[in-house]
C-alpha atoms as a PDB file:
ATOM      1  CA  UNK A   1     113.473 110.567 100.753  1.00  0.00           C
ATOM      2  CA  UNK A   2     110.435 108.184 101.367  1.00  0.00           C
ATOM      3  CA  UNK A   3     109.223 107.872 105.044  1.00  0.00           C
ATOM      4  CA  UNK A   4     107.134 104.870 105.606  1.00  0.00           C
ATOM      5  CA  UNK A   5     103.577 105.752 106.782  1.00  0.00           C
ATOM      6  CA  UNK A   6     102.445 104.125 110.461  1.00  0.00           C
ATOM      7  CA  UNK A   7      99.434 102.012 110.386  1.00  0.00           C
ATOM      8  CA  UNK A   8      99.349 101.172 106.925  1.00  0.00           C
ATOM      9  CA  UNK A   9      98.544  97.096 106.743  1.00  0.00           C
ATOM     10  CA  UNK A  10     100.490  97.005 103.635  1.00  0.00           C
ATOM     11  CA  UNK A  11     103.855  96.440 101.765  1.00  0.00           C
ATOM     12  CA  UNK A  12     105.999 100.220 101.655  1.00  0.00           C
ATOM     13  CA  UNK A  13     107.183 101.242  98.438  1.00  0.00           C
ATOM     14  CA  UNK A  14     110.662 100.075  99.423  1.00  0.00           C
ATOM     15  CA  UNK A  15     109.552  96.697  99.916  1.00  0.00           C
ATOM     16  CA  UNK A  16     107.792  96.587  96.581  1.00  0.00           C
ATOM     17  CA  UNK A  17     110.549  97.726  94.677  1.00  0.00           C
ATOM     18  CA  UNK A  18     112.386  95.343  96.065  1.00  0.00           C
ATOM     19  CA  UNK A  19     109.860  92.591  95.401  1.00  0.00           C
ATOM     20  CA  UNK A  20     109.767  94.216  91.865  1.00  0.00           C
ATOM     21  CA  UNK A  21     113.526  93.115  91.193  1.00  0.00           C
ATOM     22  CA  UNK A  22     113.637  90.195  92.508  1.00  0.00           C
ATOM     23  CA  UNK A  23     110.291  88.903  90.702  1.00  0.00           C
ATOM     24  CA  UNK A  24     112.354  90.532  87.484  1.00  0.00           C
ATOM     25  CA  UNK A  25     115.331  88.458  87.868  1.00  0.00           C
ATOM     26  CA  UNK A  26     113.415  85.449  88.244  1.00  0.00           C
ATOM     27  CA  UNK A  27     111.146  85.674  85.687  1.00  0.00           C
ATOM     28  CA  UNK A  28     112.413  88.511  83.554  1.00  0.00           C
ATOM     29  CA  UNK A  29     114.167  86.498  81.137  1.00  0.00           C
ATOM     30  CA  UNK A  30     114.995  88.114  78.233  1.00  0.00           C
ATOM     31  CA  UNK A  31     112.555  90.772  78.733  1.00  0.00           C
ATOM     32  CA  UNK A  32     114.358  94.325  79.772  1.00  0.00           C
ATOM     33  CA  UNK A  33     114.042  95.819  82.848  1.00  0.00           C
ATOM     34  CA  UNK A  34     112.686  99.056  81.121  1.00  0.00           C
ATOM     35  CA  UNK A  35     109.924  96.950  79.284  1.00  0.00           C
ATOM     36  CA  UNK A  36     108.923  95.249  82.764  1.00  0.00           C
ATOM     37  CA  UNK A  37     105.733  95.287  85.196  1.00  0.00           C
ATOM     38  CA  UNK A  38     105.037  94.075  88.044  1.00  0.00           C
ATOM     39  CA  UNK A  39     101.583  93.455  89.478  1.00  0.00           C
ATOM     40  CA  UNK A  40     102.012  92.603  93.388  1.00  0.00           C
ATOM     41  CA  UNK A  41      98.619  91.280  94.881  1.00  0.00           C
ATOM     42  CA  UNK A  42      98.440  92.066  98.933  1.00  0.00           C
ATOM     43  CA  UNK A  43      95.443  90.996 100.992  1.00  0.00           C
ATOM     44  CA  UNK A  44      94.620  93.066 104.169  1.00  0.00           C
ATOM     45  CA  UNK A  45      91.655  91.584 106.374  1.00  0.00           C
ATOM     46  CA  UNK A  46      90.964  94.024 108.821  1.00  0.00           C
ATOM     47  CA  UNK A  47      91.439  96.923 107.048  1.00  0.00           C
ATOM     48  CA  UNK A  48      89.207  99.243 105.122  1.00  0.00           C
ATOM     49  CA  UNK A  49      90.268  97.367 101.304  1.00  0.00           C
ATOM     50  CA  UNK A  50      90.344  93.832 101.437  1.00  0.00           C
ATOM     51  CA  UNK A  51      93.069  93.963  99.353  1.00  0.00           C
ATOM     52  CA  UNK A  52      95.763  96.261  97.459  1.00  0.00           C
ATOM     53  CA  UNK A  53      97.064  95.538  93.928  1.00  0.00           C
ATOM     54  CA  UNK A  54     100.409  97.135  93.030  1.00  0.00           C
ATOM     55  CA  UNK A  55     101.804  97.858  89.814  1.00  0.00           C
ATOM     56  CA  UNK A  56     105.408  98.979  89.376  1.00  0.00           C
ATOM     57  CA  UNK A  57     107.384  99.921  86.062  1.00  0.00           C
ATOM     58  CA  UNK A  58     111.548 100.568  85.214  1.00  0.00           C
ATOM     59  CA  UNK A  59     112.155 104.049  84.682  1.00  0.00           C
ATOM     60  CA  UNK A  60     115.692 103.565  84.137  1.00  0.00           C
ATOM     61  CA  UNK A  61     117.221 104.576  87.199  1.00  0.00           C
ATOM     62  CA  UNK A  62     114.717 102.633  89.603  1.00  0.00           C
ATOM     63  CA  UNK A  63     111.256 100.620  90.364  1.00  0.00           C
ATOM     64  CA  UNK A  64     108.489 102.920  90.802  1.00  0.00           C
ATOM     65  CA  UNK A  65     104.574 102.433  91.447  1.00  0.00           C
ATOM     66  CA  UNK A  66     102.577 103.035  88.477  1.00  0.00           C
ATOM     67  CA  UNK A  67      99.144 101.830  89.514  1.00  0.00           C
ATOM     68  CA  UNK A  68      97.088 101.189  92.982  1.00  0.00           C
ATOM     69  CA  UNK A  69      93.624  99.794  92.679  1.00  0.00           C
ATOM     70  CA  UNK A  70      92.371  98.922  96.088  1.00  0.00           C
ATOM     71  CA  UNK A  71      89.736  96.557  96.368  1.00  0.00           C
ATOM     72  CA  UNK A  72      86.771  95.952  98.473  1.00  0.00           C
ATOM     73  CA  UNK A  73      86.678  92.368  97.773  1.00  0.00           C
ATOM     74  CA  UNK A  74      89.414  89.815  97.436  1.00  0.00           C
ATOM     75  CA  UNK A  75      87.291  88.308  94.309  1.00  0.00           C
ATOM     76  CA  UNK A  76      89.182  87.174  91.713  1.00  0.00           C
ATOM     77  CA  UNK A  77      92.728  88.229  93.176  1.00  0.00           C
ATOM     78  CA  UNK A  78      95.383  85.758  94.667  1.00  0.00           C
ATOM     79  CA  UNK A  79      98.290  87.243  96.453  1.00  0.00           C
ATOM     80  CA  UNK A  80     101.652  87.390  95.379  1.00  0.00           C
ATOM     81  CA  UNK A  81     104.011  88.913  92.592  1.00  0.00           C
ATOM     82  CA  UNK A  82     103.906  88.341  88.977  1.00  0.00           C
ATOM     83  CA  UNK A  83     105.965  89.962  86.029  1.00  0.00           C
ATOM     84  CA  UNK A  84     102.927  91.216  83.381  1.00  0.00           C
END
């Protein structure tokens, strides 16, 4: 089972799955879950990365992460979720 790491500025993996669904069933459409991504955008002044972009896929069962880029700058990325 996951436990959530102390001190880390950022969304959990719980949280982002559940951001994951809920961006999928508003946006989602007619698009299946199993051919979804989501790209969440978090911004973390103070920390080490100015920012962490999250991508989660379907893997049939659940929302997983796929991707993490952290970035340095916030240039170019807007917080929030969006289905890609």
């Amino acid at each position: 089972m996951f436990e959530p790491t102390e001190g880390c500025p950022h969304l959990q993996p719980l949280e982002l799955m559940a951001m994951a669904e809920k961006s999928w069933l508003e946006e989602g459409g007619d698009k299946a879950r199993e051919q979804s991504k989501v790209r969440v955008v978090e911004l973390t002044p103070g920390h080490m990365f100015k920012a962490i972009e999250t991508f989660l896929s379907f893997d049939g069962k659940s929302w997983v992460v796929s991707k993490v880029d952290r970035h340095l700058t916030t240039e170019g990325l807007e917080p929030g979720t969006q289905l890609v």
